[in-house]
C-alpha atoms as a PDB file:
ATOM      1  CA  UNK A   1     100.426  -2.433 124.593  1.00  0.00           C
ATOM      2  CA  UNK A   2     102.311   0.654 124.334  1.00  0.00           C
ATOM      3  CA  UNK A   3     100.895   3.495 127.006  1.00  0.00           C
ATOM      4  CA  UNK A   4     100.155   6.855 124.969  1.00  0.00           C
ATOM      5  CA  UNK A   5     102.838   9.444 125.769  1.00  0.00           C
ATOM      6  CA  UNK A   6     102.156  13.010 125.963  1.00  0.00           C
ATOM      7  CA  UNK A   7     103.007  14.880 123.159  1.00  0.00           C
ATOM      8  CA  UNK A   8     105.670  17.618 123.423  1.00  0.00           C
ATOM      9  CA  UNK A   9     104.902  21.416 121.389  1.00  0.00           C
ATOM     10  CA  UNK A  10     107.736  22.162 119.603  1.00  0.00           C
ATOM     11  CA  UNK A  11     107.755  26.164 120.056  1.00  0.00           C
ATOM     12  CA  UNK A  12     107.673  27.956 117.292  1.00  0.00           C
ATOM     13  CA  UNK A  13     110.581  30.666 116.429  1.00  0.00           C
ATOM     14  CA  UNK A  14     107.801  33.160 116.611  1.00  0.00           C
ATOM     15  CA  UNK A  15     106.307  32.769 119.885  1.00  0.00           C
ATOM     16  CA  UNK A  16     107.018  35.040 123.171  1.00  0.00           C
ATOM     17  CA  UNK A  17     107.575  37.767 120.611  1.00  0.00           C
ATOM     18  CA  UNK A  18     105.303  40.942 120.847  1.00  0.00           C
ATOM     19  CA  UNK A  19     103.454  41.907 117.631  1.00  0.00           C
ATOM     20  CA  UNK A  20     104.360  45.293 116.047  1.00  0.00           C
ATOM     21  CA  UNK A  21     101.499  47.283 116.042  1.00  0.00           C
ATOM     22  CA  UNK A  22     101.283  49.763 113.436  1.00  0.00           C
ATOM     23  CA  UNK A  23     100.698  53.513 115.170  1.00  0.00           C
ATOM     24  CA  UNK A  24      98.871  56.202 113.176  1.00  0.00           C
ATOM     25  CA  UNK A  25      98.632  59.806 113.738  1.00  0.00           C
ATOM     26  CA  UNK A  26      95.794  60.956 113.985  1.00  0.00           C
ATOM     27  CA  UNK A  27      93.651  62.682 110.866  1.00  0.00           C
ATOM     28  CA  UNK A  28      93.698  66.106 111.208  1.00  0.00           C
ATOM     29  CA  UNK A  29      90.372  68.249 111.946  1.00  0.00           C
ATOM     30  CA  UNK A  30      88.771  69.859 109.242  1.00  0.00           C
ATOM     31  CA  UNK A  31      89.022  73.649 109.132  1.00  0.00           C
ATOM     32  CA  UNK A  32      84.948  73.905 110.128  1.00  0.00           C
ATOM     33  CA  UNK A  33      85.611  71.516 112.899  1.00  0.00           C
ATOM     34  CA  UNK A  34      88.704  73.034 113.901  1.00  0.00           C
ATOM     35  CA  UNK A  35      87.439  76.551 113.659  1.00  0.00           C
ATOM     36  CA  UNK A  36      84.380  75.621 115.644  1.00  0.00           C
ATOM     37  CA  UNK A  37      86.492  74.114 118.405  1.00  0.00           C
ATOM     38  CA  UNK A  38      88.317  77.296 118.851  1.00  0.00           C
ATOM     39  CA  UNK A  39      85.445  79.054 118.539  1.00  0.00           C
ATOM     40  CA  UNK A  40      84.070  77.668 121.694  1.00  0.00           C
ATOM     41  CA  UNK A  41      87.436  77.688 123.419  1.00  0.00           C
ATOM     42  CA  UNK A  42      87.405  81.449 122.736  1.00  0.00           C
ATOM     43  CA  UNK A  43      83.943  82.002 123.868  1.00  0.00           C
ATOM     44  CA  UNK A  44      84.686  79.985 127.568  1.00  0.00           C
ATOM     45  CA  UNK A  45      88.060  82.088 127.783  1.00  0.00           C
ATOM     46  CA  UNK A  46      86.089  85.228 126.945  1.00  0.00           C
ATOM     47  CA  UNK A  47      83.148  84.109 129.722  1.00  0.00           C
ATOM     48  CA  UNK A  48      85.726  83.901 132.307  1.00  0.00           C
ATOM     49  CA  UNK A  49      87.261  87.300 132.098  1.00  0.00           C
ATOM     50  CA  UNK A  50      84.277  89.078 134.107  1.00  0.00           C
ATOM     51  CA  UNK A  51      85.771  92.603 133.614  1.00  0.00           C
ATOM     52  CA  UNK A  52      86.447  91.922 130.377  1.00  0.00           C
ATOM     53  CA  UNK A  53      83.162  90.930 129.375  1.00  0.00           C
ATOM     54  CA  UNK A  54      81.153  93.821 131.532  1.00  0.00           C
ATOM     55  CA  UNK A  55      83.147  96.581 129.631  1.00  0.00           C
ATOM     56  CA  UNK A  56      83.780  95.371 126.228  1.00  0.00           C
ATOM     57  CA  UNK A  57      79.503  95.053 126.487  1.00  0.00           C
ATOM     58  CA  UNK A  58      78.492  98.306 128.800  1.00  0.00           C
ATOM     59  CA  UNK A  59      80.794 100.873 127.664  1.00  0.00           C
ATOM     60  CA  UNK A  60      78.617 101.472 124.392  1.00  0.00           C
ATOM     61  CA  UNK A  61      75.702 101.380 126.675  1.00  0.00           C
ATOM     62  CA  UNK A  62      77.060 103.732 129.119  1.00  0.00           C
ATOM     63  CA  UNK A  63      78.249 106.108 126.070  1.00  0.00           C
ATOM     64  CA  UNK A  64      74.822 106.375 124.520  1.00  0.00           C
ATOM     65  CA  UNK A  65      73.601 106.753 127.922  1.00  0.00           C
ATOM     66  CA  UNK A  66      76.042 109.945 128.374  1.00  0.00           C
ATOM     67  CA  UNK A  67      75.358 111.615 124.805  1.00  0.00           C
ATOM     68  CA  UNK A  68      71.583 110.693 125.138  1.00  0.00           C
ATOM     69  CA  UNK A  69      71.585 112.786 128.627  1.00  0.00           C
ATOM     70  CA  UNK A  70      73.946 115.613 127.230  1.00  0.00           C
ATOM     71  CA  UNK A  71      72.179 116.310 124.130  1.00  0.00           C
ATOM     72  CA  UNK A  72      68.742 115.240 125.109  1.00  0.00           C
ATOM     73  CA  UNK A  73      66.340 115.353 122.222  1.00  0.00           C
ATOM     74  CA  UNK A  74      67.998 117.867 120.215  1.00  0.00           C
ATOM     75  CA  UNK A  75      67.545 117.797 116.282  1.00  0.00           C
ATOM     76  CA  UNK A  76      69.941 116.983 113.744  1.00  0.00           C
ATOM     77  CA  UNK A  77      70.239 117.619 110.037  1.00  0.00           C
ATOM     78  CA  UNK A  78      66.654 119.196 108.195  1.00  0.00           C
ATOM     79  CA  UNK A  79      63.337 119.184 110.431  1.00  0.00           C
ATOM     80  CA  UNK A  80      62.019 116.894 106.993  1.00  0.00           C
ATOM     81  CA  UNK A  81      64.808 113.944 108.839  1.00  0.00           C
ATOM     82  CA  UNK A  82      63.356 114.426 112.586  1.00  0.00           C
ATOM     83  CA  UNK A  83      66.789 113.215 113.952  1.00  0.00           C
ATOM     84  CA  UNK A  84      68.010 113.597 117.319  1.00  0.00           C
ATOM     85  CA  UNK A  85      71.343 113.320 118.203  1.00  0.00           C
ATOM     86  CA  UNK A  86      70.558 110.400 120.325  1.00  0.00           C
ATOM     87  CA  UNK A  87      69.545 108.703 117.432  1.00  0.00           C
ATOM     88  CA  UNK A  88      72.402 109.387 115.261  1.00  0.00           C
ATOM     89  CA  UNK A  89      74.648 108.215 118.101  1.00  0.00           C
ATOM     90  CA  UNK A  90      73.125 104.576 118.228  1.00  0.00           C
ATOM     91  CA  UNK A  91      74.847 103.970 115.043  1.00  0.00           C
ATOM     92  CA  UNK A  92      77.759 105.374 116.054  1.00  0.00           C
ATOM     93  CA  UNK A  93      77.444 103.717 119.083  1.00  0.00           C
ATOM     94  CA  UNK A  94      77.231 100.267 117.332  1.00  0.00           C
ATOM     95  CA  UNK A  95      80.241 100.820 115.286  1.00  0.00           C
ATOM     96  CA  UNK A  96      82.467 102.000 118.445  1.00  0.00           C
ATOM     97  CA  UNK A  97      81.019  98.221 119.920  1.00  0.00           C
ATOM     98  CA  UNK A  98      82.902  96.863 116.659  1.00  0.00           C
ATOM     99  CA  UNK A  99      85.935  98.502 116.642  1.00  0.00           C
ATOM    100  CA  UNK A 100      86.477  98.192 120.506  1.00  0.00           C
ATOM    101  CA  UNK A 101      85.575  94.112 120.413  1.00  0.00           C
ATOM    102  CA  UNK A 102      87.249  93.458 117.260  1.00  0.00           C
ATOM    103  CA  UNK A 103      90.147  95.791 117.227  1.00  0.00           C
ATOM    104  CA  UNK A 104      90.985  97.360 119.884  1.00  0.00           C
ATOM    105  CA  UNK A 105      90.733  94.048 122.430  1.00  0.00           C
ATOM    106  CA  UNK A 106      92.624  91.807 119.140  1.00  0.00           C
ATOM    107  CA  UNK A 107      95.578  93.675 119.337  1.00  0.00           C
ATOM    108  CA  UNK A 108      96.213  94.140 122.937  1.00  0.00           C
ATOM    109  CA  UNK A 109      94.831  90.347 123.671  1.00  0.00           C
ATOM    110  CA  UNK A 110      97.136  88.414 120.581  1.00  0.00           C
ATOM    111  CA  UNK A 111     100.449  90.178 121.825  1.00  0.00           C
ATOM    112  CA  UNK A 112      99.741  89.225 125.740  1.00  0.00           C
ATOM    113  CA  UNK A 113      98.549  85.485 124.679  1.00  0.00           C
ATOM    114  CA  UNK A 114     102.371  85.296 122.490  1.00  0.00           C
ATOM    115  CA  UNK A 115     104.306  86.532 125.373  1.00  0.00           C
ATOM    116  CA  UNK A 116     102.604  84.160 127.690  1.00  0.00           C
ATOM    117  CA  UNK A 117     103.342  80.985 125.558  1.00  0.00           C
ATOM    118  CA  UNK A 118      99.835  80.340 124.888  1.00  0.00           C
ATOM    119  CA  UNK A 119      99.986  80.925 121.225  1.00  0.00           C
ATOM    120  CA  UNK A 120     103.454  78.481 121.338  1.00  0.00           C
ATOM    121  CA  UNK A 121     101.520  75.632 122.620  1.00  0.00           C
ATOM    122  CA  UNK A 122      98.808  76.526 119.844  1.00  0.00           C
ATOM    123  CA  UNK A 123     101.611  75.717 117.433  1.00  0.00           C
ATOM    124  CA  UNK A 124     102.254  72.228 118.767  1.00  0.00           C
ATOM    125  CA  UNK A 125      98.511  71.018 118.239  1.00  0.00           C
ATOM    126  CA  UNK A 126      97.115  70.122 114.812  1.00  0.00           C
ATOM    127  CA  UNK A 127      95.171  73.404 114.421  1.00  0.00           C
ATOM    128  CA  UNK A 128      95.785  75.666 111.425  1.00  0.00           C
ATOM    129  CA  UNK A 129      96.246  79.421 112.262  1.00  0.00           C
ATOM    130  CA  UNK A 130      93.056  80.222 109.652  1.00  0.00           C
ATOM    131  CA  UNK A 131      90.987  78.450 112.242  1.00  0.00           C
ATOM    132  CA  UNK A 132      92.396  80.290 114.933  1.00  0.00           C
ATOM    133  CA  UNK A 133      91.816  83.266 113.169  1.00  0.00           C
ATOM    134  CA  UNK A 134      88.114  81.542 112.555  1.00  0.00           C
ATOM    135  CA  UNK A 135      87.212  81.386 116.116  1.00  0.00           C
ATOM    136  CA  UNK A 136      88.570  85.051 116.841  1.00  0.00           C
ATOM    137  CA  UNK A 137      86.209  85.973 113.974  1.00  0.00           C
ATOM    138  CA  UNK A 138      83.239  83.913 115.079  1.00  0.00           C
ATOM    139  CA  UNK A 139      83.519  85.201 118.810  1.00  0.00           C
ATOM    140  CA  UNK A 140      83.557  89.023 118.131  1.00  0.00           C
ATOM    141  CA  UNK A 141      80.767  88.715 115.908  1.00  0.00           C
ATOM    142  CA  UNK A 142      78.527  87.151 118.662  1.00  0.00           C
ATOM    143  CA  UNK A 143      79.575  90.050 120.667  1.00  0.00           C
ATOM    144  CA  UNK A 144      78.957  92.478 118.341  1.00  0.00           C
ATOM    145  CA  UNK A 145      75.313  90.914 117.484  1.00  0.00           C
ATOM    146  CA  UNK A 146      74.646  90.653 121.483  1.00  0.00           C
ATOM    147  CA  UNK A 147      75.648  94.277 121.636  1.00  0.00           C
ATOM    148  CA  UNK A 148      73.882  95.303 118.737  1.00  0.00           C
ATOM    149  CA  UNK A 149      70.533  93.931 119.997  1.00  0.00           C
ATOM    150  CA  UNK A 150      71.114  95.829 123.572  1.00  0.00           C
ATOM    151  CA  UNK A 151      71.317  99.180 122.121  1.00  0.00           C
ATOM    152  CA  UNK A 152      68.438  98.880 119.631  1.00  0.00           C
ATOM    153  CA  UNK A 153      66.447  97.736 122.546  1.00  0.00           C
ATOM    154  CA  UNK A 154      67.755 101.161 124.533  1.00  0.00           C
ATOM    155  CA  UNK A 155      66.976 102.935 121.331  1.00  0.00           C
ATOM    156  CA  UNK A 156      63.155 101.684 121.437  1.00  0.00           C
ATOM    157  CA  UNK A 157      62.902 102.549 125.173  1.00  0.00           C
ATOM    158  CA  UNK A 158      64.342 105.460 125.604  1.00  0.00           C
ATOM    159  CA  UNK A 159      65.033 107.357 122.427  1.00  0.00           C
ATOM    160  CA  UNK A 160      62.738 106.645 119.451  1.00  0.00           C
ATOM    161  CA  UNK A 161      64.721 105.277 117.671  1.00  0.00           C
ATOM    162  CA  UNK A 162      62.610 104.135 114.526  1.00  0.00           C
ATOM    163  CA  UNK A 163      63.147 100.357 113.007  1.00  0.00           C
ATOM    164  CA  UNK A 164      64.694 100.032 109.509  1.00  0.00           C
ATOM    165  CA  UNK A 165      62.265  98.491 106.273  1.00  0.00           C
ATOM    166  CA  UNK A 166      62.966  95.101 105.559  1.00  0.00           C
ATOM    167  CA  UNK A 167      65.133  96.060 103.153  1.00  0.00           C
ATOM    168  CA  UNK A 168      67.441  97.820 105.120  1.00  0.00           C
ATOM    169  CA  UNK A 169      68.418  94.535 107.261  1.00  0.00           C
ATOM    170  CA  UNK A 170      70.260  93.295 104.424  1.00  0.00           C
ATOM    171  CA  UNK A 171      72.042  96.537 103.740  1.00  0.00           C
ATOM    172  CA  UNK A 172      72.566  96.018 107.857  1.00  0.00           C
ATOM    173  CA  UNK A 173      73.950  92.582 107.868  1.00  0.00           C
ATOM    174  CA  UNK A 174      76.355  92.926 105.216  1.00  0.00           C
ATOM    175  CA  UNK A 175      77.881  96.339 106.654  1.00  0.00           C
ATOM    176  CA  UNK A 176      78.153  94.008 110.271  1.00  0.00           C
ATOM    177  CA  UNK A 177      80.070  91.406 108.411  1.00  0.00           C
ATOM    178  CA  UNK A 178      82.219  93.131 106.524  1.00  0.00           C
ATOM    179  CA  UNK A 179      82.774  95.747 109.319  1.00  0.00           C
ATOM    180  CA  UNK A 180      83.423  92.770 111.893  1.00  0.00           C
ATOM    181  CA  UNK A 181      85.553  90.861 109.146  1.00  0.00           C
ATOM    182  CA  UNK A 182      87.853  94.254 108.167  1.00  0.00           C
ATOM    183  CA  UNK A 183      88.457  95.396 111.996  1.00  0.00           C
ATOM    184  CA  UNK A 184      89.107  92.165 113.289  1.00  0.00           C
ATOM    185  CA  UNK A 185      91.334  91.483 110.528  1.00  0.00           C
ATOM    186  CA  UNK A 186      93.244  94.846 110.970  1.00  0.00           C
ATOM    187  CA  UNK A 187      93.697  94.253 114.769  1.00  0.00           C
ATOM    188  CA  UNK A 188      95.312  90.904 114.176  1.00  0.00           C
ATOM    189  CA  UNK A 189      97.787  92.752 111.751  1.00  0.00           C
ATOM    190  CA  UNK A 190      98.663  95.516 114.074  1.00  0.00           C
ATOM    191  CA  UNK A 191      99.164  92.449 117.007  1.00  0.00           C
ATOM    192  CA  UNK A 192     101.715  91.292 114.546  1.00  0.00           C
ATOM    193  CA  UNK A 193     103.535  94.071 114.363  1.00  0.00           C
ATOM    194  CA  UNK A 194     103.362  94.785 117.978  1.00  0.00           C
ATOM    195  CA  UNK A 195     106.621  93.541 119.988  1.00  0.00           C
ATOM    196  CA  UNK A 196     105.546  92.792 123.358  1.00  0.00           C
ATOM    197  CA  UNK A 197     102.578  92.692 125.910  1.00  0.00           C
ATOM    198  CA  UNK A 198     104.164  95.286 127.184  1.00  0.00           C
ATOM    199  CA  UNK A 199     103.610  98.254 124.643  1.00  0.00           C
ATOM    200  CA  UNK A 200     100.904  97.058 123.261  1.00  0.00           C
ATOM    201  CA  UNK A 201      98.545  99.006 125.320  1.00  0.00           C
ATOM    202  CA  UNK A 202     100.416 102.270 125.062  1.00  0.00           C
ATOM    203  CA  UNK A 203     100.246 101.887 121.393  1.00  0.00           C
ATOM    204  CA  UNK A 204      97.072 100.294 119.865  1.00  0.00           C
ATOM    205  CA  UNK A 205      94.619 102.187 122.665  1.00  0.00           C
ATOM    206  CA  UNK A 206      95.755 105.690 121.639  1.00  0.00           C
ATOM    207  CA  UNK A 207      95.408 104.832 117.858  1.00  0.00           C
ATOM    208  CA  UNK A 208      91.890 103.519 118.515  1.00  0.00           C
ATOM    209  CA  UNK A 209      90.092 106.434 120.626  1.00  0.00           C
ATOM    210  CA  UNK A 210      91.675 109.373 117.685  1.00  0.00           C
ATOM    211  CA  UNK A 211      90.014 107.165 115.294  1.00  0.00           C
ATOM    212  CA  UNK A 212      86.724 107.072 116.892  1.00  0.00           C
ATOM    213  CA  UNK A 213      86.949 110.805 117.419  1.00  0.00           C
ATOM    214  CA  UNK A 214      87.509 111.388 113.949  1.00  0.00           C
ATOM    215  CA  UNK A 215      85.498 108.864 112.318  1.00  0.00           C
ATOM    216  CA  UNK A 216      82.015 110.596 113.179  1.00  0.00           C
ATOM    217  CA  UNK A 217      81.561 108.158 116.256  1.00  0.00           C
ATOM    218  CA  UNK A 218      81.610 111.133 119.098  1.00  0.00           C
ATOM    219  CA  UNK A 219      81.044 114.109 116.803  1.00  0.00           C
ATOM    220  CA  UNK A 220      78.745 114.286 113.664  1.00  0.00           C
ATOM    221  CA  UNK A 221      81.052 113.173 110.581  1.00  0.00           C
ATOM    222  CA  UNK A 222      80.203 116.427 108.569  1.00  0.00           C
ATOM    223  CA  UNK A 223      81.341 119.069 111.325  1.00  0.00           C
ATOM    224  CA  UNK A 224      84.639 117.690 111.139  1.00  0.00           C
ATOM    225  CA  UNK A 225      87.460 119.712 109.115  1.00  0.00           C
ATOM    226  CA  UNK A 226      87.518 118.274 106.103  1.00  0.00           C
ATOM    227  CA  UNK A 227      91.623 116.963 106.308  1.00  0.00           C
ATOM    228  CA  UNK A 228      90.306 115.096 109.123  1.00  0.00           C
ATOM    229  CA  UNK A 229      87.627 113.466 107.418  1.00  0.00           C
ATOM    230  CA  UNK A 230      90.062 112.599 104.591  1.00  0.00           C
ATOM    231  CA  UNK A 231      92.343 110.560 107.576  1.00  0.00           C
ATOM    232  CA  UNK A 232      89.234 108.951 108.863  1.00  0.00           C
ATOM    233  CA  UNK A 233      88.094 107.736 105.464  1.00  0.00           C
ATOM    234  CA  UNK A 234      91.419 106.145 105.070  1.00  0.00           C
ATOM    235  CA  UNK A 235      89.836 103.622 107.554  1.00  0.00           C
ATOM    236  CA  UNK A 236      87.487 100.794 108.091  1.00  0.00           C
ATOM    237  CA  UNK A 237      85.913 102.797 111.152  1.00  0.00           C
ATOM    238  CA  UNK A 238      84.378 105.686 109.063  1.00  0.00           C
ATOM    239  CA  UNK A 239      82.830 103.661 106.957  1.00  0.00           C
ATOM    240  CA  UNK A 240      81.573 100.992 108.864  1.00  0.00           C
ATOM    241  CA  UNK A 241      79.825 104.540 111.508  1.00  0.00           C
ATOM    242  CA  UNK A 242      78.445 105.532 107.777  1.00  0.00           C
ATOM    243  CA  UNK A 243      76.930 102.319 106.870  1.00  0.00           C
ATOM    244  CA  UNK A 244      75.222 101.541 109.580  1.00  0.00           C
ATOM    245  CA  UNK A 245      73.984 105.697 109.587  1.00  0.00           C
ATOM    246  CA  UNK A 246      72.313 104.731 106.129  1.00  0.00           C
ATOM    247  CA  UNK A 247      70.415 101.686 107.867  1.00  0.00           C
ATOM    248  CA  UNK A 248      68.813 103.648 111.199  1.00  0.00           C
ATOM    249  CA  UNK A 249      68.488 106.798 109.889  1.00  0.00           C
ATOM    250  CA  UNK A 250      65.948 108.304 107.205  1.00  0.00           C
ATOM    251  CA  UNK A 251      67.254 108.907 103.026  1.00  0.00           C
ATOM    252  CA  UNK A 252      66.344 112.777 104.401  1.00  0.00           C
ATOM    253  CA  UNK A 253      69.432 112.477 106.352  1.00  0.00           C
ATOM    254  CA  UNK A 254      71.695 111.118 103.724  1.00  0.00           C
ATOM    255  CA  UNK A 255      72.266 115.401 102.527  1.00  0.00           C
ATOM    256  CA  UNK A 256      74.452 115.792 105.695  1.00  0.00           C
ATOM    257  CA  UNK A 257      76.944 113.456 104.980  1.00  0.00           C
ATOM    258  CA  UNK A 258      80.013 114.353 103.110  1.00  0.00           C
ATOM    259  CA  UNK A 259      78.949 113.670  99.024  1.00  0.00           C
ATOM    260  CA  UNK A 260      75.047 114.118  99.602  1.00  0.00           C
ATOM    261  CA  UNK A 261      74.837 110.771  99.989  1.00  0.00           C
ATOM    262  CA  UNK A 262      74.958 107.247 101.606  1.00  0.00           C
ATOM    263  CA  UNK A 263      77.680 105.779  99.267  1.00  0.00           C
ATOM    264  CA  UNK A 264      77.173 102.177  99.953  1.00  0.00           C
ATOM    265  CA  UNK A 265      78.921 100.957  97.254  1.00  0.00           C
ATOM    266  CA  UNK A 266      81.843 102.725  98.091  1.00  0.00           C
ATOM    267  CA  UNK A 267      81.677 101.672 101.454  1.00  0.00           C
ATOM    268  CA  UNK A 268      81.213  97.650 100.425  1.00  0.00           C
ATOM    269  CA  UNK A 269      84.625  98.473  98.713  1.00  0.00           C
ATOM    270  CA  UNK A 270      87.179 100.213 100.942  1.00  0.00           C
ATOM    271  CA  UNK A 271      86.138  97.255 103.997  1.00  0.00           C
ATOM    272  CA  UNK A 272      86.538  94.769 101.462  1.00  0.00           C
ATOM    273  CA  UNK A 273      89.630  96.331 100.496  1.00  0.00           C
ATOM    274  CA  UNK A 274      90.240  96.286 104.340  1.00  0.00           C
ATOM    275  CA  UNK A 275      89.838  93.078 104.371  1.00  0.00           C
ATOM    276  CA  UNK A 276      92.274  92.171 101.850  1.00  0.00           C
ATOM    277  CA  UNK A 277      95.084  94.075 103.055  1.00  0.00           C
ATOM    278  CA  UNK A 278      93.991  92.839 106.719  1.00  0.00           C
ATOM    279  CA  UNK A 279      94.754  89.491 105.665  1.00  0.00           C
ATOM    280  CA  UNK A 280      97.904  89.774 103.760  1.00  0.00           C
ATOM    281  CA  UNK A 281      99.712  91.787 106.449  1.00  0.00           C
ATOM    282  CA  UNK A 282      98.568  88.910 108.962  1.00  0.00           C
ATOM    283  CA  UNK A 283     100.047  85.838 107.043  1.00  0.00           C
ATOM    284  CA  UNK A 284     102.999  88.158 107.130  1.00  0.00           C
ATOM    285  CA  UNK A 285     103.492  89.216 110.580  1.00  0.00           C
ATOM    286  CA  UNK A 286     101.565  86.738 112.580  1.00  0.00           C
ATOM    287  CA  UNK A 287     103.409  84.687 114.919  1.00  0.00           C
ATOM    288  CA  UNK A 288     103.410  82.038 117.048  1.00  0.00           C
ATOM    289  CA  UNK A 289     106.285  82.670 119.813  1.00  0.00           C
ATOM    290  CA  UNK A 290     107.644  85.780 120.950  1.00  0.00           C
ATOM    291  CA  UNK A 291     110.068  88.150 120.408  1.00  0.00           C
ATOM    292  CA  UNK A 292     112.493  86.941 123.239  1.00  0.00           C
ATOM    293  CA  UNK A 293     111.869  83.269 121.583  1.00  0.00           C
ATOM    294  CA  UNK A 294     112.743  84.105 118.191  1.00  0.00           C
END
């Protein structure tokens, strides 16, 4: 009787080898997901910066405030309107919240966030810039809504200020988005054409207070020579102050403005127009690295 032998494995050419695994990048977001990811980055960055966020909300407070104490209740426009210059300087008030948030802080923030590398790592990830450009968007128009509700509620406590009719909210929210839209656009253009972090102060902060000046923010629109008013309406900042005018204050009122009237369709136009142009001079200048890196 023959004793069973073990049986030998014959290896196979294959074994010991390690199997190829097959990598995959990974799908890239979706423009709502990506734009709602930097949305939230932008709001956490923005929470941080607590000087930032105390005067980019109080100083339209503290304005209204100021003109509310300096003028008091004095009338503005017919007796038939009952406007005080208090009230007319809530809307103006609301627009100068706009224009400072979306503006004025876009294209002194874009220029310092280039020259720090922070927009060069940007480039690296799989974000497009349109979602970028989404979450800049989405986070000045929570600030300009958060704003907005603080100085109505001033406006009911301290100076009359009378609600607008149901219909006049939708006049209201269109004139917010395309005001938001059109300014924020137009700061991320002029951060484009900025150089450096280091002018960009000296040169977007001077451009932004003439404009409020002239733009019937700090004086009524109509007492302004009329070449000035001509350079103001050249801009989304005049028009956005007069929109938001035709919502808060009474049709009475609408005789003081240059024209007789409210001219909301011509004011839907020139910010859409403002828009436009916002947007092609962005794709254009926008990028991501610095001069010195170019």
């Amino acid at each position: 009787m023959t004793a069973d032998r073990p049986s030998i494995a014959t290896p196979s050419p294959d074994q010991g080898r390690v199997p190829l695994v097959e990598v995959r990048p990974s799908p890239r977001p979706s423009l709502g997901l990506a734009s709602w990811r930097r949305f939230t980055i932008e709001l956490l960055q923005f929470r941080r910066s607590r000087e930032a966020v105390f005067f980019t909300i109080a100083f339209p407070l503290v304005m209204l405030a100021l003109f509310g104490t300096i003028f008091g209740g004095a009338s503005l426009g017919p007796e038939s309107a009952g406007v005080t210059f208090a009230q007319y300087f809530i809307a103006s008030m609301m627009a100068a919240g706009v224009w400072g948030s979306c503006f004025t802080n876009l294209a002194i923030s874009v220029p310092t966030e280039r020259d720090s590398g922070a927009l060069k790592r940007l480039a690296g990830t799989p974000m497009p810039v349109t979602a970028y450009f989404a979450g800049k968007i989405g986070l000045f128009l929570l600030l300009s809504a958060f704003e907005t509700v603080l100085l109505l509620a001033m406006g009911l406590a301290f100076y009359q200020l009378r609600l607008p009719s149901p219909e006049k909210w939708l006049t209201f929210a269109w004139v917010m988005v395309l005001g938001i839209t059109s300014c924020t656009l137009l700061g991320l253009a002029v951060s484009g054409l900025v150089r450096n972090a280091r002018t960009a102060s000296a040169i977007v902060t001077p451009i932004a207070i003439l404009l409020q000046f002239i733009s019937g923010v700090y004086f009524v629109f109509d007492q302004l020579p009329i070449w000035l008013q001509n350079i103001a309406s050249l801009f989304p900042l005049r028009w956005l102050a007069l929109g938001l005018r035709s919502v808060f204050l009474p049709e009475a009122f609408a005789a003081q403005e240059p024209g007789g009237s409210w001219q909301t369709g011509k004011t839907a136009i020139v910010m859409v127009i403002w828009c436009v142009v916002g947007l092609t001079v962005t794709r254009r200048t926008f990028t991501w690295m610095s001069e010195r890196e170019r």
